[in-house]
N, C-alpha and C. Protein backbone atom coordinates (compact mmCIF):
# COMPACT_ATOMS: atom_id res chain seq x y z
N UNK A 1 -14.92 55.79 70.14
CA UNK A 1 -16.30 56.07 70.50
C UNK A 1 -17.22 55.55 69.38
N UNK A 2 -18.35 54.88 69.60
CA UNK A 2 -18.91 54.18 68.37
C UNK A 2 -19.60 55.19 68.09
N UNK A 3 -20.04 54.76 66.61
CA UNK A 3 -20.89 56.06 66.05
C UNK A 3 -22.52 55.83 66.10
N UNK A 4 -23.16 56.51 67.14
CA UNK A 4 -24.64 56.05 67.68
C UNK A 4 -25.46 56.00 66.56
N UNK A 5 -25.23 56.95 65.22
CA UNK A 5 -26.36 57.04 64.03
C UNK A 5 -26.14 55.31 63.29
N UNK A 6 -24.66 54.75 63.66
CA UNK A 6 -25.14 53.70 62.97
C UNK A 6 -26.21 52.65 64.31
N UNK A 7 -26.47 52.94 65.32
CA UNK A 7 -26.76 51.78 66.27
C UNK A 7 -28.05 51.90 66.23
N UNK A 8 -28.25 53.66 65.86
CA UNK A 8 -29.79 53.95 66.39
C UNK A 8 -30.66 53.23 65.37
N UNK A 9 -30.49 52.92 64.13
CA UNK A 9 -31.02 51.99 63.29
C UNK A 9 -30.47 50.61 63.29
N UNK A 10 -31.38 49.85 62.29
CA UNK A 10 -30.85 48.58 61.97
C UNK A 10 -30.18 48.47 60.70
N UNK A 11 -28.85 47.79 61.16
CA UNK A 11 -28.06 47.52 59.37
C UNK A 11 -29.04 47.42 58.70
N UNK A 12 -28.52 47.77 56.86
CA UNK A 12 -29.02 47.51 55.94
C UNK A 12 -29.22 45.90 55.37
N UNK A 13 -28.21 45.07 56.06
CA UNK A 13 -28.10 43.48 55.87
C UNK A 13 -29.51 43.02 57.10
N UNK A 14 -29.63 43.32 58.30
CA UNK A 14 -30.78 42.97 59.12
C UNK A 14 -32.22 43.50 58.56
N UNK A 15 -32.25 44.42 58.03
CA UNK A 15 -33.79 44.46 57.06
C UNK A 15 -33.98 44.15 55.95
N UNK A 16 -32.71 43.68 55.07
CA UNK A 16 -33.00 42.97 53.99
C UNK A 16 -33.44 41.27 54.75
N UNK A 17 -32.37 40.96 55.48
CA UNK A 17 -32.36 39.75 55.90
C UNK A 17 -34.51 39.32 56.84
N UNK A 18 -34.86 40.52 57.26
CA UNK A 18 -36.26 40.49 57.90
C UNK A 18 -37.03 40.37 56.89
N UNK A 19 -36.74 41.40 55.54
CA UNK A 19 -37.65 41.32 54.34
C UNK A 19 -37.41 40.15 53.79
N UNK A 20 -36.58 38.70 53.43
CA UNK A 20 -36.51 37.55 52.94
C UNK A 20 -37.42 36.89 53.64
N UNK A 21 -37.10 37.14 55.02
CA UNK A 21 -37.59 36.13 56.25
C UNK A 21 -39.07 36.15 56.12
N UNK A 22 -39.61 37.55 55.67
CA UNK A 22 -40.88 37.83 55.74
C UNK A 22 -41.60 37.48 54.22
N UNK A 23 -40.79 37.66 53.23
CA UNK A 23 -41.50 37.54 51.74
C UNK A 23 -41.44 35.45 51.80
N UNK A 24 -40.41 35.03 52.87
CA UNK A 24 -40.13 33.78 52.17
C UNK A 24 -41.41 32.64 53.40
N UNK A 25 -42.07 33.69 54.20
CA UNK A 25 -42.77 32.81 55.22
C UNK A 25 -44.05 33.45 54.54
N UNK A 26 -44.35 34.43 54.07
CA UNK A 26 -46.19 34.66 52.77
C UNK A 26 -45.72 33.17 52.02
N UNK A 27 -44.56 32.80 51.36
CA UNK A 27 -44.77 31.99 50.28
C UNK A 27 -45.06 30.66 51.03
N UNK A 28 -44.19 30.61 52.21
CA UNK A 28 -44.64 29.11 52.85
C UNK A 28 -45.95 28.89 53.30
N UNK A 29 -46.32 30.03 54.11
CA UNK A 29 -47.86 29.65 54.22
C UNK A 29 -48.48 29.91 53.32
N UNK A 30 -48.44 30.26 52.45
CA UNK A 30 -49.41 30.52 51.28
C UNK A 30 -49.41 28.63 50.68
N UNK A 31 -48.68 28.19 50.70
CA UNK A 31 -48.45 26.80 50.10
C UNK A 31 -48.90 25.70 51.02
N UNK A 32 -48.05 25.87 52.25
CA UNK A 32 -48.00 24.80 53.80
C UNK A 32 -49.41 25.46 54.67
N UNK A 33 -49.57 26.37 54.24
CA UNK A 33 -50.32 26.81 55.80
C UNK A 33 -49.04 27.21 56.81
N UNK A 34 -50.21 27.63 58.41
CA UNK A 34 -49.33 28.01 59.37
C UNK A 34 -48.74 26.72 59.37
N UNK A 35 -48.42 25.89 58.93
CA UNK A 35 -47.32 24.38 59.53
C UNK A 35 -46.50 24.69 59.14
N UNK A 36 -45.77 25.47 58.26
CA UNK A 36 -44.37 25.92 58.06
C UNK A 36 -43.84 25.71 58.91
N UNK A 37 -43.01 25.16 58.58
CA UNK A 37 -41.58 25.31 60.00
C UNK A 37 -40.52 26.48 59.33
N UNK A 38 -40.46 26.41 60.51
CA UNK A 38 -39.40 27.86 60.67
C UNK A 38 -38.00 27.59 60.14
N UNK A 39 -37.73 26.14 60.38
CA UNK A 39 -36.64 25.76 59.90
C UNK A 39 -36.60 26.51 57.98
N UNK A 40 -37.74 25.57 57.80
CA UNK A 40 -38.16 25.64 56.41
C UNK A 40 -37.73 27.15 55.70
N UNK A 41 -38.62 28.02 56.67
CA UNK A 41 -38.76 29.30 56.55
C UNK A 41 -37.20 29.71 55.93
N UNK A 42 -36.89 29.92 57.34
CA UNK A 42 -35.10 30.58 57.22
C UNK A 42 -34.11 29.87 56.25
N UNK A 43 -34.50 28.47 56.13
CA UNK A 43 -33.79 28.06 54.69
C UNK A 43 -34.44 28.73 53.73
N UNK A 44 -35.49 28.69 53.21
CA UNK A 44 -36.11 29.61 51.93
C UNK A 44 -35.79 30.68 52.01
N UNK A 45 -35.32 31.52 52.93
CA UNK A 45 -34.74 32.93 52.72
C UNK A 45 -33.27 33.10 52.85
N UNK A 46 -33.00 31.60 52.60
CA UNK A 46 -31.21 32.30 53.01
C UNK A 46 -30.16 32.28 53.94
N UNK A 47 -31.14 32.29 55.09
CA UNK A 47 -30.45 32.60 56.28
C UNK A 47 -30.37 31.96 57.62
N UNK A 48 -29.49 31.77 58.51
CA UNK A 48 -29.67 30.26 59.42
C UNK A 48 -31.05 30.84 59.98
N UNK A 49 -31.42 29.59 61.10
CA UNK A 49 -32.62 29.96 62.08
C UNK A 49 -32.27 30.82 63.21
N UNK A 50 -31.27 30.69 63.41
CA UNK A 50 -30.94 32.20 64.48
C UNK A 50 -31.38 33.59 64.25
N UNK A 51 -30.77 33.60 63.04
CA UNK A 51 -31.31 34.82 62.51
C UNK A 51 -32.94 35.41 62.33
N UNK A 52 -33.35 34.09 61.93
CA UNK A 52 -35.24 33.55 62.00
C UNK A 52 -35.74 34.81 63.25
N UNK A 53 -34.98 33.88 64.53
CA UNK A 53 -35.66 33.82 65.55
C UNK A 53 -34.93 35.41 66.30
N UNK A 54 -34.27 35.96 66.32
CA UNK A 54 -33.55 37.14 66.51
C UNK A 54 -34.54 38.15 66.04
N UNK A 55 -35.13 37.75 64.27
CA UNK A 55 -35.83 39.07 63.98
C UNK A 55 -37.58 38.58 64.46
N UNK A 56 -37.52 37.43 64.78
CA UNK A 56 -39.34 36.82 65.42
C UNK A 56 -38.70 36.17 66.16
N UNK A 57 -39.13 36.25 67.45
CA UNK A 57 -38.95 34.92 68.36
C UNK A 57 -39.95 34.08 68.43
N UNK A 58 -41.18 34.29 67.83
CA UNK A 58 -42.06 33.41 67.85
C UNK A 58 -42.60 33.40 66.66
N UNK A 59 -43.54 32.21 66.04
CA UNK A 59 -44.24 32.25 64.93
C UNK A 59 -45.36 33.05 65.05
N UNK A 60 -45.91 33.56 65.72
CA UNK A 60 -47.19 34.23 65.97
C UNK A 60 -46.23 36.33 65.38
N UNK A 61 -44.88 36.18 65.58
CA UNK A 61 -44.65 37.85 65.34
C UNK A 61 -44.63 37.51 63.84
N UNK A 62 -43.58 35.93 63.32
CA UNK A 62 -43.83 36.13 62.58
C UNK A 62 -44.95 36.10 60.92
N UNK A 63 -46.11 35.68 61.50
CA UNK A 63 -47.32 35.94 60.67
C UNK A 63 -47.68 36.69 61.22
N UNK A 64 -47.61 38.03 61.92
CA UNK A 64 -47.97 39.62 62.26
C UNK A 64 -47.30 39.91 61.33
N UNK A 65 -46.20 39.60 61.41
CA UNK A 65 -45.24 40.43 59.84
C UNK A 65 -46.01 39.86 58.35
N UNK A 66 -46.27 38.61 58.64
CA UNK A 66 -46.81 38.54 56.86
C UNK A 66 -48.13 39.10 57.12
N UNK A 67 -48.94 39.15 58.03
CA UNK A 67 -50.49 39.93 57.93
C UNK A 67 -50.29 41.04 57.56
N UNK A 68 -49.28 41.66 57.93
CA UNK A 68 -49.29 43.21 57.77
C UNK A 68 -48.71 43.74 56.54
N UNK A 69 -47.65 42.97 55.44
CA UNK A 69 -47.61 43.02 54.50
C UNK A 69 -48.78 43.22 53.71
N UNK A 70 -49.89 42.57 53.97
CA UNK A 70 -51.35 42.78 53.44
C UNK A 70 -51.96 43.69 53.92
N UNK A 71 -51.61 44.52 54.91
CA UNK A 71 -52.65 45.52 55.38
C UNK A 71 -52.47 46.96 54.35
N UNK A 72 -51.81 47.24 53.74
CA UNK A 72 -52.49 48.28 52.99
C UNK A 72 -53.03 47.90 51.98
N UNK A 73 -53.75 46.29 51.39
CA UNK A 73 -54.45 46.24 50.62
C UNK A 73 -55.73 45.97 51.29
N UNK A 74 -55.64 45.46 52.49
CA UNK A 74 -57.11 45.82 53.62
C UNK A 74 -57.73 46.86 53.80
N UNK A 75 -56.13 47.81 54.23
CA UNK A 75 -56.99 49.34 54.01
C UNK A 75 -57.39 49.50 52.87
N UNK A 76 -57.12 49.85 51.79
CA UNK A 76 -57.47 49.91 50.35
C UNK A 76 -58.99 49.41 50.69
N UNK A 77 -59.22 48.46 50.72
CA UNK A 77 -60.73 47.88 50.96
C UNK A 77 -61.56 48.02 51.52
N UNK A 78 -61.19 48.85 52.62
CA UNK A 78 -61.85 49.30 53.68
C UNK A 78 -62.43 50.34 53.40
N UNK A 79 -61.38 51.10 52.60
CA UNK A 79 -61.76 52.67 52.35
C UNK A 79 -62.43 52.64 51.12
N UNK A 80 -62.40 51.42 50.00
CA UNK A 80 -63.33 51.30 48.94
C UNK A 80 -64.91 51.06 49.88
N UNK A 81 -65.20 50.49 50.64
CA UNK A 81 -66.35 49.90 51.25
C UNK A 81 -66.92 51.35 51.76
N UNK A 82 -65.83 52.14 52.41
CA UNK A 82 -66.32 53.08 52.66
C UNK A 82 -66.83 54.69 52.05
N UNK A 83 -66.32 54.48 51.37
CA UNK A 83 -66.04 55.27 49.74
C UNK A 83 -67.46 55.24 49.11
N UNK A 84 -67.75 53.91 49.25
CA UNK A 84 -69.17 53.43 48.28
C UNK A 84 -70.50 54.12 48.60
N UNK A 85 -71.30 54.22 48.11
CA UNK A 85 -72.90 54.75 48.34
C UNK A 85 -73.77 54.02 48.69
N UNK A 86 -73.22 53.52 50.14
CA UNK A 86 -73.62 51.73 50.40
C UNK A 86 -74.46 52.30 51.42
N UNK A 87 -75.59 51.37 51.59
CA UNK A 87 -76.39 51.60 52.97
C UNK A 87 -75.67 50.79 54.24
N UNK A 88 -75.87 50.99 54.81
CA UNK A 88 -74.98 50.49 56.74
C UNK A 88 -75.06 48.65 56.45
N UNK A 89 -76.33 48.20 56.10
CA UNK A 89 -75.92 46.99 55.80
C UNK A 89 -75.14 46.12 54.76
N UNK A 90 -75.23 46.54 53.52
CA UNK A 90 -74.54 46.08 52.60
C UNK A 90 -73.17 47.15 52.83
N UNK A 91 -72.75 48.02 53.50
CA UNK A 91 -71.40 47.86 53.44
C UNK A 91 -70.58 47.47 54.93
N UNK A 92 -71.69 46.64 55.72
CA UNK A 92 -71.20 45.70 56.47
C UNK A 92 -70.79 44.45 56.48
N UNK A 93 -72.12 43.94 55.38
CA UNK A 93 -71.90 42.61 54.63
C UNK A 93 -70.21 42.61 53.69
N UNK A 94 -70.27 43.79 52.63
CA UNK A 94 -69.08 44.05 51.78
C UNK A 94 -67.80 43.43 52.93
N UNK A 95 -67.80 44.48 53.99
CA UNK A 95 -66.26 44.25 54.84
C UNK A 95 -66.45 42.63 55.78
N UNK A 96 -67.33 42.17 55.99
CA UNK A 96 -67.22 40.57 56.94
C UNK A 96 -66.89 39.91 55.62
N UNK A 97 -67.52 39.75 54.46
CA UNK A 97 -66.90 39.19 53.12
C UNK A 97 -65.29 39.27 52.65
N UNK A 98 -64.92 40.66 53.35
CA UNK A 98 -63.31 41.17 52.89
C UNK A 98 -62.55 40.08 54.03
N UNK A 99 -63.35 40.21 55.08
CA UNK A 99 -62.60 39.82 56.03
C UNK A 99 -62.82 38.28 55.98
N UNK A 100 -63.42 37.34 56.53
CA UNK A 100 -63.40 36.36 55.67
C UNK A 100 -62.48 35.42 54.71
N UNK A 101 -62.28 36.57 53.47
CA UNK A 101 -61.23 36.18 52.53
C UNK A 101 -60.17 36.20 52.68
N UNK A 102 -59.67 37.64 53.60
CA UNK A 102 -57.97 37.49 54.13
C UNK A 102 -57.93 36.34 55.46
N UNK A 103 -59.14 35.87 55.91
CA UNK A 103 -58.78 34.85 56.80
C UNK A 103 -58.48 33.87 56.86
N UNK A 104 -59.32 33.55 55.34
CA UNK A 104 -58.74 32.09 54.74
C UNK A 104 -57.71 32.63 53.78
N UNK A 105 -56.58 33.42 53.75
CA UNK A 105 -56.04 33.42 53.27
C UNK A 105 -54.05 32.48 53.26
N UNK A 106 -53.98 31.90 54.06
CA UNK A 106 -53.58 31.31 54.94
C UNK A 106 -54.07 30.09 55.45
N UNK A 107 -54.01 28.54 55.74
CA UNK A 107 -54.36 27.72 55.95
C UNK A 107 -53.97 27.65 57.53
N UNK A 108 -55.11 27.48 58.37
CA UNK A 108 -54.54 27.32 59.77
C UNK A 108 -54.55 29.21 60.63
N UNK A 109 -54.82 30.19 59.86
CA UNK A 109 -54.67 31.09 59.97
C UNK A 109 -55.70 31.89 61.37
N UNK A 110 -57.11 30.95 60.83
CA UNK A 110 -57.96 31.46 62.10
C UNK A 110 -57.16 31.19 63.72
N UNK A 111 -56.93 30.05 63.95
CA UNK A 111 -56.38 29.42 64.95
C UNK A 111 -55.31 30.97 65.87
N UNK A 112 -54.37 31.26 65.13
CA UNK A 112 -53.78 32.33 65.99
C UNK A 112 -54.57 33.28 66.30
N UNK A 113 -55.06 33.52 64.77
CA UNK A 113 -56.48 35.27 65.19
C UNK A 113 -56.76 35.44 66.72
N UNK A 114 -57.66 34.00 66.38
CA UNK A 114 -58.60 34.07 67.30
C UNK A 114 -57.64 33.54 68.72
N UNK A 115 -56.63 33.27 69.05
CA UNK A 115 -55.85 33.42 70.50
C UNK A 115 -55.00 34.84 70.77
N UNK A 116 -55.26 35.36 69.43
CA UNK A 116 -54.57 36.90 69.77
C UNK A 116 -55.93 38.04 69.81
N UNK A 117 -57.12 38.01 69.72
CA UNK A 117 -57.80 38.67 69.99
C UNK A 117 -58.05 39.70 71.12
N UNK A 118 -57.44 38.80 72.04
CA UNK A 118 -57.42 39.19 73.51
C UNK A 118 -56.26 39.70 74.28
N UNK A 119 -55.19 38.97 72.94
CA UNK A 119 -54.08 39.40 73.98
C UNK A 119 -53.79 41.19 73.77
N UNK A 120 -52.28 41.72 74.82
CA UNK A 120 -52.08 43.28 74.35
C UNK A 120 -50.60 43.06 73.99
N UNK A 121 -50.28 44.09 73.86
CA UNK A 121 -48.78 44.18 73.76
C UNK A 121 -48.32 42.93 72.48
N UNK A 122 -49.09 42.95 71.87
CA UNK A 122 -48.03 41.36 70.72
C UNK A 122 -48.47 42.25 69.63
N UNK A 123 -47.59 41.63 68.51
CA UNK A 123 -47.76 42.46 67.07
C UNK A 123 -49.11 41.61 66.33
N UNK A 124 -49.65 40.29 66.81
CA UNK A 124 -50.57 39.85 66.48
C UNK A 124 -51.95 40.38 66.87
N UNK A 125 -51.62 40.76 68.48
CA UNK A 125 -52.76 41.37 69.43
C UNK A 125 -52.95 42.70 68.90
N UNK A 126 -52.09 43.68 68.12
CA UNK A 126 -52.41 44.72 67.64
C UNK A 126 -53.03 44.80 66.29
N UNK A 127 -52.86 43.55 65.72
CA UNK A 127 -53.74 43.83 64.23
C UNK A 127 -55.25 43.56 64.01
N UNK A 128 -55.30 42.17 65.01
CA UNK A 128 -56.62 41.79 65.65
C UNK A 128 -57.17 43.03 66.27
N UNK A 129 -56.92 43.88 66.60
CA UNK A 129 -57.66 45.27 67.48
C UNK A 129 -57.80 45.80 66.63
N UNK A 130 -56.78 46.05 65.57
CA UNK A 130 -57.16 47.31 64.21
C UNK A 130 -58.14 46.99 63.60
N UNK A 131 -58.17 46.00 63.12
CA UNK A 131 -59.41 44.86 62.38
C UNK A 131 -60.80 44.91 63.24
N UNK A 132 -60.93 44.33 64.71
CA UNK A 132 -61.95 44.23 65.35
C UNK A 132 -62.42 45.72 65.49
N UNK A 133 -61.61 47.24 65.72
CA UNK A 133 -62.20 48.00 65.05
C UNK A 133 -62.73 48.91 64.20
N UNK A 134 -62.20 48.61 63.12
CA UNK A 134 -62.68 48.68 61.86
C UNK A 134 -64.21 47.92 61.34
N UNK A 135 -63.87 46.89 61.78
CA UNK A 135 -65.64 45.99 62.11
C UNK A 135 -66.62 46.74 62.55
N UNK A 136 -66.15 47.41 63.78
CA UNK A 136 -66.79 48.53 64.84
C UNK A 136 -67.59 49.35 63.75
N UNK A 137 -66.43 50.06 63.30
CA UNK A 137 -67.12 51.20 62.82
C UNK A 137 -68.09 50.96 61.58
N UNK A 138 -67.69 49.46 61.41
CA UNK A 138 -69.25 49.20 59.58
C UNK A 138 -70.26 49.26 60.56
N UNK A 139 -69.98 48.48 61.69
CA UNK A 139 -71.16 47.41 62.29
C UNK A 139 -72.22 48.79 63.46
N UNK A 140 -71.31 49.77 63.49
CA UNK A 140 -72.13 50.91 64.73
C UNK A 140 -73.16 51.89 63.65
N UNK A 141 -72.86 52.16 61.93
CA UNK A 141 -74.11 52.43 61.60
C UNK A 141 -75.56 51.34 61.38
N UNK A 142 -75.03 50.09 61.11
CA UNK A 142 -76.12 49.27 60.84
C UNK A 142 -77.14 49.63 62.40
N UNK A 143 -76.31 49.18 63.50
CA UNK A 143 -76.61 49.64 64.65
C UNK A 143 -77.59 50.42 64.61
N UNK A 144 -77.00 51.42 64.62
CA UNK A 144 -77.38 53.16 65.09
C UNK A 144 -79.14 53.11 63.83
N UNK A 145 -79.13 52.42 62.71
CA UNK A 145 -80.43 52.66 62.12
C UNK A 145 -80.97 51.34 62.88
N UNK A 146 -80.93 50.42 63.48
CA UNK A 146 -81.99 49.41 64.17
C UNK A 146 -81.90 48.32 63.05
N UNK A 147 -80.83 48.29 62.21
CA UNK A 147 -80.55 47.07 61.33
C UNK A 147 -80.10 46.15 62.34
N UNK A 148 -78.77 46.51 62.57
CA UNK A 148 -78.36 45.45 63.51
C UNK A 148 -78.53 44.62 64.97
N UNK A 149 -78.48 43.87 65.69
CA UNK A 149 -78.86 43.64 67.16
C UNK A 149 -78.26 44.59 68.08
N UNK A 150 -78.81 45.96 68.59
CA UNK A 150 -78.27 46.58 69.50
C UNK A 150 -76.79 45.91 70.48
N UNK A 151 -76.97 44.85 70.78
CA UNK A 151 -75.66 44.22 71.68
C UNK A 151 -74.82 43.76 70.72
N UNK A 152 -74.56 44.00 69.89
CA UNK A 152 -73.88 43.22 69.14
C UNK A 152 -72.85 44.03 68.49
N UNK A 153 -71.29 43.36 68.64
CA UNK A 153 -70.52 44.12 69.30
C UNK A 153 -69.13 44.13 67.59
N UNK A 154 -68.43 44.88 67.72
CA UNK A 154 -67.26 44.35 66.56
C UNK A 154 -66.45 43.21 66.56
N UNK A 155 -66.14 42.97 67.64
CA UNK A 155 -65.09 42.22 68.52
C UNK A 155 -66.18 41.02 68.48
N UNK A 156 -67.73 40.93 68.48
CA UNK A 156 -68.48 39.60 68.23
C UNK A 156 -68.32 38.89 66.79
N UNK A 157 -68.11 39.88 65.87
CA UNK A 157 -68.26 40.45 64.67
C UNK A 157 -67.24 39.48 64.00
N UNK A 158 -65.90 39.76 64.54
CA UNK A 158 -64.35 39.69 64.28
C UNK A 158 -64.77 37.88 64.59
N UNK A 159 -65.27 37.52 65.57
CA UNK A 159 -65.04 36.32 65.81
C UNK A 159 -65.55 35.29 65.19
N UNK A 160 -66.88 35.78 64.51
CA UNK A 160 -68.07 34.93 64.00
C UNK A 160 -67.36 34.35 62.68
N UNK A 161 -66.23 35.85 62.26
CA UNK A 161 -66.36 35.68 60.47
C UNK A 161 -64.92 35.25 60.99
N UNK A 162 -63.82 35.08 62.16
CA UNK A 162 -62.95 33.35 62.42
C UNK A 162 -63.77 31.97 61.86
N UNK A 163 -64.79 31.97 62.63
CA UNK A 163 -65.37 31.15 63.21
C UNK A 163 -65.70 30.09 61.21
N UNK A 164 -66.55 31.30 60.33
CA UNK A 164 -66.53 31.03 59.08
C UNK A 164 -65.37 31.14 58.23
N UNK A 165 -64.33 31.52 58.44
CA UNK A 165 -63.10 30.88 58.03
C UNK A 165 -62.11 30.04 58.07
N UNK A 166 -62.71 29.49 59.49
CA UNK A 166 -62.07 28.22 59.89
C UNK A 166 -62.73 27.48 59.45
N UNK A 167 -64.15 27.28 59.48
CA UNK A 167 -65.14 26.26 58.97
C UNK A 167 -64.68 26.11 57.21
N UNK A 168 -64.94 27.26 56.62
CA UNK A 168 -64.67 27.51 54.94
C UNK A 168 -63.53 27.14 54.88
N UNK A 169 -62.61 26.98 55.54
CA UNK A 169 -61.39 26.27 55.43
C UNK A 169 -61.36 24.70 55.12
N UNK A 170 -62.37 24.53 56.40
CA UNK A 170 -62.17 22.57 56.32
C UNK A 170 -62.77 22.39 55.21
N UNK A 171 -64.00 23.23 54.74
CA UNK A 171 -64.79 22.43 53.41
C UNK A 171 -64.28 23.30 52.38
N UNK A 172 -63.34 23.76 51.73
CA UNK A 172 -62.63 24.20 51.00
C UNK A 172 -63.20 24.10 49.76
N UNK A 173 -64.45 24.98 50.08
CA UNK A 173 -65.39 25.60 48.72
C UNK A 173 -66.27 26.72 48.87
N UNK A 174 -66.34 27.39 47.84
CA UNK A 174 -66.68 28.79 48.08
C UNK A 174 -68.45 28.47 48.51
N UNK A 175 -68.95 27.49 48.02
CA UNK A 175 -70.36 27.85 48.73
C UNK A 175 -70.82 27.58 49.82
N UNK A 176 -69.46 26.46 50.25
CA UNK A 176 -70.24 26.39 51.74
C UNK A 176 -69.87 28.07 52.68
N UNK A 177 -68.38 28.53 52.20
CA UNK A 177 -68.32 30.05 52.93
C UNK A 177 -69.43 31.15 52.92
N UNK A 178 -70.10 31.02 51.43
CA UNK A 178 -71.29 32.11 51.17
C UNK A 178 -72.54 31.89 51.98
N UNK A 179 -72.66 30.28 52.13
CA UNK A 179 -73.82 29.77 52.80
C UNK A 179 -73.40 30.14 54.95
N UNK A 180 -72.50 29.99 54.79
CA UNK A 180 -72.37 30.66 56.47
C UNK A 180 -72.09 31.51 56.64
N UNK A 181 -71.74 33.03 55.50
CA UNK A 181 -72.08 33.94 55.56
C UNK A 181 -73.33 34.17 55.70
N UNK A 182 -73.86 34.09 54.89
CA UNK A 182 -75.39 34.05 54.88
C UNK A 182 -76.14 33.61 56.18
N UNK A 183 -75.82 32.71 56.46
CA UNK A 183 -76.22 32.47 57.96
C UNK A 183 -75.93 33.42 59.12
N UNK A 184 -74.71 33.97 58.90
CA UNK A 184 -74.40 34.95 60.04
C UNK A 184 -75.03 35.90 60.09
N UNK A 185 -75.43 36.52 58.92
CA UNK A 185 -76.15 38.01 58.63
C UNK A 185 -77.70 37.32 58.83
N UNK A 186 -78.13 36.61 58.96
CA UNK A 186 -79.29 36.05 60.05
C UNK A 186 -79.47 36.27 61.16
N UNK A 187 -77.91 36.40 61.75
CA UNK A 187 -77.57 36.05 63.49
C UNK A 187 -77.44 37.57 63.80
N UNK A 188 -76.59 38.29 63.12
CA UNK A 188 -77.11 39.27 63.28
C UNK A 188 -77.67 40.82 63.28
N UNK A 189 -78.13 40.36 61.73
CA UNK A 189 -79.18 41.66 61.22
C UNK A 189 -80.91 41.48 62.46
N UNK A 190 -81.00 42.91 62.83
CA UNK A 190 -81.98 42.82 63.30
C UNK A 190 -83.30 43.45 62.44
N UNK A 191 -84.94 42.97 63.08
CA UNK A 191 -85.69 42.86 62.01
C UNK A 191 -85.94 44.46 61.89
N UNK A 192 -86.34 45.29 60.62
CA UNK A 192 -86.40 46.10 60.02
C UNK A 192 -86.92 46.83 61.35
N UNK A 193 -87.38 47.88 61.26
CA UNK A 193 -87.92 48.94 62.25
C UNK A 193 -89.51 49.31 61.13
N UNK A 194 -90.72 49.34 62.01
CA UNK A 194 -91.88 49.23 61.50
C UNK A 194 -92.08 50.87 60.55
N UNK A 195 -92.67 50.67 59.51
CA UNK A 195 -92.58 51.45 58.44
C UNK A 195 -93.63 52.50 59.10
């Protein structure tokens, strides 16, 4: 009779072997961008591509796995932004700036975001939702005081600051990113409420 406590988990060799797969595809895209090949990948960690594709079947789970390696330093940031004695706009500005930076963090990185925005059920489609609302919640006090454009949504929010990390990507300098930041919080801060 097999013994179910070992089945109900995963060997100790299959989560070391996920943790290579995963520490050794941050280093490839951190270097290659999303063009890593997978081949690449599973050689840098060790292990054939079967194995690759057994613990990701696709490249999209696996940069959900390296995004999420970074998410408790997102949270961390989130909760500093929120932590702060910030008014609704500057600690809206603070988090599209955070966000932004983990977008270009990664070369090629907007490109999935923004096709998993929409989707459900994927480990990509769930981080894009955590993120889009977390946006929510900077972007509903600016709101709620008549800073921001009443219609204007998290999930608009999430896309704009793709939109400037894909761009800050191609011109791969920090002022053109500050300068279309800056532009966005044009698009959409709304005008003050009469004194």
């Amino acid at each position: 009779m097999p013994d179910r406590s070992r089945t109900a988990s995963p060997r100790r060799d299959a989560l070391r072997n996920r943790e290579l797969l995963v520490n050794a595809a941050r280093q490839a895209f951190a270097s290659d961008g999303l063009d890593a090949s997978m081949d690449a990948i599973a050689k840098a960690a060790g292990v054939g591509v079967g194995t690759l594709y057994r613990h990701f079947p696709t490249k999209e789970d696996l940069v959900a796995a390296v995004i999420n390696l970074d998410k408790p330093q997102l949270e961390a940031q989130r909760d500093r932004i929120r932590r702060a004695d910030l008014d609704p706009v500057a600690a809206l500005e603070q988090w599209l700036d955070v966000l932004v930076r983990k977008m270009t963090a990664y070369d090629g990185l907007p490109g999935p975001l923004r096709a998993a925005v929409d989707a459900t059920g994927t480990p990509l489609g769930s981080t894009c939702h955590t993120i889009v609302d977390a946006t929510e919640t900077f972007l509903a006090p600016a709101r709620d005081a008549g800073l921001a454009k009443p219609q204007l949504t998290g999930r608009a929010l999430f896309l704009a600051a793709l939109g400037i990390a894909w761009a800050s990507s191609a011109a791969d300098d920090t002022e053109t990113r500050e300068q279309l930041t800056a532009t966005l919080r044009s698009g959409w801060a709304a005008e003050p409420p009469p004194a």
